[in-house]
PDB file of N, CA and C in Angstrom:
ATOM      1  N   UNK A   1     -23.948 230.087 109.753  1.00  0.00           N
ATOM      2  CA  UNK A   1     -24.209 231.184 110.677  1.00  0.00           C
ATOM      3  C   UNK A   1     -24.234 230.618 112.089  1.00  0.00           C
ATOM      4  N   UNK A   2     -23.718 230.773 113.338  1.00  0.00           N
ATOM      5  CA  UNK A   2     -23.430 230.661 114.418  1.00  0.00           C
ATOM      6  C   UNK A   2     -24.308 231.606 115.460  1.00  0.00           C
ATOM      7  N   UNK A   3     -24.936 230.511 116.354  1.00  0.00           N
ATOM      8  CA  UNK A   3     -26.165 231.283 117.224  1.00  0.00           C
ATOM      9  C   UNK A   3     -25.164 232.463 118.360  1.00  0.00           C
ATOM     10  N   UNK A   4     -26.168 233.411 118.359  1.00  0.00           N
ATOM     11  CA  UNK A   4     -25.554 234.466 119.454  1.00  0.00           C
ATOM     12  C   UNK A   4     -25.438 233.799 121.001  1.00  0.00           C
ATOM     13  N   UNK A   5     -24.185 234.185 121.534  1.00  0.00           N
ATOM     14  CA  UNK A   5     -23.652 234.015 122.654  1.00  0.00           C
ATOM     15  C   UNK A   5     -24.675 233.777 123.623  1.00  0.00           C
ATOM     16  N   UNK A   6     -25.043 232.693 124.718  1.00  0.00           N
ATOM     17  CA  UNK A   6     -25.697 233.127 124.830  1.00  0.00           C
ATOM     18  C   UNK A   6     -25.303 234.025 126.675  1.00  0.00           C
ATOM     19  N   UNK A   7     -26.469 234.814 127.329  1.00  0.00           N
ATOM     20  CA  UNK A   7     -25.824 235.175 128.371  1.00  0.00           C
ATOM     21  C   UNK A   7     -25.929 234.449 129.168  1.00  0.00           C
ATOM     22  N   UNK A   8     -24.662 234.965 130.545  1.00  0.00           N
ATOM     23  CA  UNK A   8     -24.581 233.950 131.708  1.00  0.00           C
ATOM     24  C   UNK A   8     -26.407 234.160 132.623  1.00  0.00           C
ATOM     25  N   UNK A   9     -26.681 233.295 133.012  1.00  0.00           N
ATOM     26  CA  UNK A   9     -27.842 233.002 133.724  1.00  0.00           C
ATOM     27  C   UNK A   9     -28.027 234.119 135.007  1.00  0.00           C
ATOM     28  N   UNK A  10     -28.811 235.041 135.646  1.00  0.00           N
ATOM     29  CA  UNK A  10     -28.962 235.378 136.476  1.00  0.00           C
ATOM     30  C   UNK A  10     -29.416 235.070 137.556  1.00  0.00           C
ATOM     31  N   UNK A  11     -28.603 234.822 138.688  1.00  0.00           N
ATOM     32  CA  UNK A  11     -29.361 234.612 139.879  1.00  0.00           C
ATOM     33  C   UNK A  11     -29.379 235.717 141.004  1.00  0.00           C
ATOM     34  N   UNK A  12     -31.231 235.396 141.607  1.00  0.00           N
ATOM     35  CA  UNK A  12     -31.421 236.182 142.446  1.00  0.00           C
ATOM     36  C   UNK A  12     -31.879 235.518 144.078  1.00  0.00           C
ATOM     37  N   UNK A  13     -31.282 236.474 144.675  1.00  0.00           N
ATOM     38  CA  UNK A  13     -31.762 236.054 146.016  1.00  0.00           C
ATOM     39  C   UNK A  13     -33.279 236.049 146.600  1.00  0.00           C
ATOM     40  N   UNK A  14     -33.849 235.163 147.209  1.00  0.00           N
ATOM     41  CA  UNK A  14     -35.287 235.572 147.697  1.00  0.00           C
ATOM     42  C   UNK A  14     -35.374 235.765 148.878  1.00  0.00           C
ATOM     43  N   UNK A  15     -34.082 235.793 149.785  1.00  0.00           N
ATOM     44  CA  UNK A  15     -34.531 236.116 150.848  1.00  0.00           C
ATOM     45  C   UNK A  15     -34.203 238.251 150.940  1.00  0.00           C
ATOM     46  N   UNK A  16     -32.871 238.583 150.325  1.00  0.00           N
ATOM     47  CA  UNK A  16     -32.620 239.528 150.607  1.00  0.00           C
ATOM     48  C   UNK A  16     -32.571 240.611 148.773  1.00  0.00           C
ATOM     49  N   UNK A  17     -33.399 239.534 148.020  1.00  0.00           N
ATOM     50  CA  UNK A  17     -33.270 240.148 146.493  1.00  0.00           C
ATOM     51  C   UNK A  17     -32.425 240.685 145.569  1.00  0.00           C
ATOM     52  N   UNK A  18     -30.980 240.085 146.270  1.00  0.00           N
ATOM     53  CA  UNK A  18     -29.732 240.885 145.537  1.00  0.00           C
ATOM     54  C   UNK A  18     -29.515 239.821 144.213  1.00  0.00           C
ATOM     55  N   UNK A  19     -29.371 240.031 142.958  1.00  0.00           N
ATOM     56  CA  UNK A  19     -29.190 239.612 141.491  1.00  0.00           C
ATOM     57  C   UNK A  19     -27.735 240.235 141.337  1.00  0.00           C
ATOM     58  N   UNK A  20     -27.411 238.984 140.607  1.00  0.00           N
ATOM     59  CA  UNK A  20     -26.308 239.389 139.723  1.00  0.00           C
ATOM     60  C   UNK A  20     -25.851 238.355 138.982  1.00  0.00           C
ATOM     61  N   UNK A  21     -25.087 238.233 137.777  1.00  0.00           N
ATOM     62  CA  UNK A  21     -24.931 237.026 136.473  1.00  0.00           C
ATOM     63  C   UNK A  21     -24.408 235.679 137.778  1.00  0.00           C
ATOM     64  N   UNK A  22     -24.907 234.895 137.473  1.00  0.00           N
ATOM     65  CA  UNK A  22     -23.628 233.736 137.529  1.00  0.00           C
ATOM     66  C   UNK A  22     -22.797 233.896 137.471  1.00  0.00           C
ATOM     67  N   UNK A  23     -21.520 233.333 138.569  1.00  0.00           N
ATOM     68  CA  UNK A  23     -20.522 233.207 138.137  1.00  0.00           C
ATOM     69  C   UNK A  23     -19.676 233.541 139.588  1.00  0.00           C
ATOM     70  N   UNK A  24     -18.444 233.998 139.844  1.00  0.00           N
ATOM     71  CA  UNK A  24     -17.568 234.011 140.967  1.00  0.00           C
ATOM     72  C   UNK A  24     -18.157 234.800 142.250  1.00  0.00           C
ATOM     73  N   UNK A  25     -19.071 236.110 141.786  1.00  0.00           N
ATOM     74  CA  UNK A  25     -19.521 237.021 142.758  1.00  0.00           C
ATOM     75  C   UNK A  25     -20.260 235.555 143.767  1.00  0.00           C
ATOM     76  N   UNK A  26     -20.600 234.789 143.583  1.00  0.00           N
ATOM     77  CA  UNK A  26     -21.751 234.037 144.526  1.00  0.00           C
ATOM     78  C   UNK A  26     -20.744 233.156 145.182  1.00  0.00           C
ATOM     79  N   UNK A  27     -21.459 232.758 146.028  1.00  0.00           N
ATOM     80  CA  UNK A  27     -20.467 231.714 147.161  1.00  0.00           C
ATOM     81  C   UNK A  27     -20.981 230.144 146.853  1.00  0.00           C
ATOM     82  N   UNK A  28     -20.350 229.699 147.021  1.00  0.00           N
ATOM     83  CA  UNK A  28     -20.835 228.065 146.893  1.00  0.00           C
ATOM     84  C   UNK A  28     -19.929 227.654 148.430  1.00  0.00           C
ATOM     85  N   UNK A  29     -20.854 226.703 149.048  1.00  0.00           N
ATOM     86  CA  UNK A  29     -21.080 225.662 150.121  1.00  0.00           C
ATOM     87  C   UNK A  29     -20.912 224.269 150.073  1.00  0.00           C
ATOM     88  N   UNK A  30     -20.523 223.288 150.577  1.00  0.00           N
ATOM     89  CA  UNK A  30     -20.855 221.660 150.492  1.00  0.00           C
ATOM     90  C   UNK A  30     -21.519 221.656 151.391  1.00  0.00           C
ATOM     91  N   UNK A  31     -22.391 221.280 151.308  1.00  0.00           N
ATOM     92  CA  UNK A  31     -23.785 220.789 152.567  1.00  0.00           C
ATOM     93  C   UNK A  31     -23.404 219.418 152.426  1.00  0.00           C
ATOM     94  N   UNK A  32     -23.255 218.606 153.586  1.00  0.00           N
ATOM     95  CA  UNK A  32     -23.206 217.123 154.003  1.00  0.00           C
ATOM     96  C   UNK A  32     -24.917 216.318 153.103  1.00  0.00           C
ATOM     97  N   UNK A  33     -24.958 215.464 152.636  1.00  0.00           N
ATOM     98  CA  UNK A  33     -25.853 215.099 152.240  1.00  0.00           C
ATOM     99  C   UNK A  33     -27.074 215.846 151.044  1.00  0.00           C
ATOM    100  N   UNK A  34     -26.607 216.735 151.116  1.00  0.00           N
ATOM    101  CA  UNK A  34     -26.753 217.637 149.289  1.00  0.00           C
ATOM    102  C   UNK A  34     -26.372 217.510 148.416  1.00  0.00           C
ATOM    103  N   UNK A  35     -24.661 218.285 148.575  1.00  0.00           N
ATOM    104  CA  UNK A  35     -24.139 218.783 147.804  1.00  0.00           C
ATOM    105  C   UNK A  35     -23.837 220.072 147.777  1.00  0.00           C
ATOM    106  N   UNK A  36     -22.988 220.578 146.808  1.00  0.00           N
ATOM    107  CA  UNK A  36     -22.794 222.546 146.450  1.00  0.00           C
ATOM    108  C   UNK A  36     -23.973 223.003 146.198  1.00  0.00           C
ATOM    109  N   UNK A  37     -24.239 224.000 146.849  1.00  0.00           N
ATOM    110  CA  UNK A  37     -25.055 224.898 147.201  1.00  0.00           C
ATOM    111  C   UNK A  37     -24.633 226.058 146.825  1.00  0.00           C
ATOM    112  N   UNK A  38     -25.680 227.198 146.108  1.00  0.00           N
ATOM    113  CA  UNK A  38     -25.168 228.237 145.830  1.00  0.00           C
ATOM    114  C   UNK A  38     -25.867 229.097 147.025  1.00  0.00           C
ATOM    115  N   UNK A  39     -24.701 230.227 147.334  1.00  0.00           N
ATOM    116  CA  UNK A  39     -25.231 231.162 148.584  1.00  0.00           C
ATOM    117  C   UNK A  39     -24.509 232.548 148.231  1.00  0.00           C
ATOM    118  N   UNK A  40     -26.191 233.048 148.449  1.00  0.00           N
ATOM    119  CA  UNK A  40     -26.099 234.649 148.926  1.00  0.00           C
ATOM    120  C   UNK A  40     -24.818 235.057 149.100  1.00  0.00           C
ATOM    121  N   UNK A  41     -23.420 235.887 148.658  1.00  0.00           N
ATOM    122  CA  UNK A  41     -22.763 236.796 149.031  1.00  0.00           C
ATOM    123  C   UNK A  41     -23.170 237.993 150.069  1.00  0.00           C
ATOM    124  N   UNK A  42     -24.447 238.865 149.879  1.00  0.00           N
ATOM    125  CA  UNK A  42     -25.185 239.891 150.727  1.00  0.00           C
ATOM    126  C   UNK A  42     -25.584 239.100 152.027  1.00  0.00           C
ATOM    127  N   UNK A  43     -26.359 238.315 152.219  1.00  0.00           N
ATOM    128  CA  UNK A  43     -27.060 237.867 153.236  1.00  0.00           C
ATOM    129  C   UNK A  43     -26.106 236.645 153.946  1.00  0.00           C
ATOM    130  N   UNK A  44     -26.420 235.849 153.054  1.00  0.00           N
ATOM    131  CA  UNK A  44     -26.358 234.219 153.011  1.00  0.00           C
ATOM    132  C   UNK A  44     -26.925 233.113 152.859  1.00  0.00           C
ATOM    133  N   UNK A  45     -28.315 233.736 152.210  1.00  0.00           N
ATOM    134  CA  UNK A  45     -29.186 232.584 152.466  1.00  0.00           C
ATOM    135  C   UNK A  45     -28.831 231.687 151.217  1.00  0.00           C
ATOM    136  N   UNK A  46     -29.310 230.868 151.174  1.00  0.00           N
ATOM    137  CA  UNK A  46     -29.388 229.497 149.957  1.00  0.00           C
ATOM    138  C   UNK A  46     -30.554 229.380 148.971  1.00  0.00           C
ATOM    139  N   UNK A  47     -31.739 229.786 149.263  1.00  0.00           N
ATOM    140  CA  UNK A  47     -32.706 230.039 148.652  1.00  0.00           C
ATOM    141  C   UNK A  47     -32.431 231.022 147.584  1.00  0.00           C
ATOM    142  N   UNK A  48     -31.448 230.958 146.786  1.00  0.00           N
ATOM    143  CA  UNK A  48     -31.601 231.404 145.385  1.00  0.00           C
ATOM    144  C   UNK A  48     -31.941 230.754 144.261  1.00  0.00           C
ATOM    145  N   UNK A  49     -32.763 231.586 143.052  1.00  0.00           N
ATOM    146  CA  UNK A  49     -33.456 230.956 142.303  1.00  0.00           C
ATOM    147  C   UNK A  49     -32.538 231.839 140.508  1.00  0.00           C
ATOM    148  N   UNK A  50     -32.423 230.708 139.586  1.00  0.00           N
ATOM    149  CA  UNK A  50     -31.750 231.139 138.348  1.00  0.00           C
ATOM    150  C   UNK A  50     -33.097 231.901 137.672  1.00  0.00           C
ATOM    151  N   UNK A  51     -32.584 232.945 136.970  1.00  0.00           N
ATOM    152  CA  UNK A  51     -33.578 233.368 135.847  1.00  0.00           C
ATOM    153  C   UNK A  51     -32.240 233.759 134.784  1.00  0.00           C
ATOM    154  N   UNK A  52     -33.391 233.348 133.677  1.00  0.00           N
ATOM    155  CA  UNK A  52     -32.792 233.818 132.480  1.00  0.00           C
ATOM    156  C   UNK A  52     -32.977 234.898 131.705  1.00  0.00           C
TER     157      UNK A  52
END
């Protein structure tokens, strides 16, 4: 028996609260000395957090 699919991860914004699955809708960034960064589509901020 094979475990159910599971779903894509949701992330939400905390600055402007817009959610939606993971995946292309979100923007990704290279920040110099980070790395990819995921960012806000609505706003822009970076302060997004995954829920499952």
């Amino acid at each position: 028996m094979s475990a159910p699919a599971a779903e894509p991860a949701t992330l939400v914004c905390h600055a402007c609260r817009f959610s939606a699955p993971a995946g292309d809708e979100w923007d990704k960034i290279e920040v110099t000395g980070v790395g990819t960064m995921t960012r806000c589509p609505k706003c822009g901020s970076t302060r997004v957090e995954h829920k499952r």
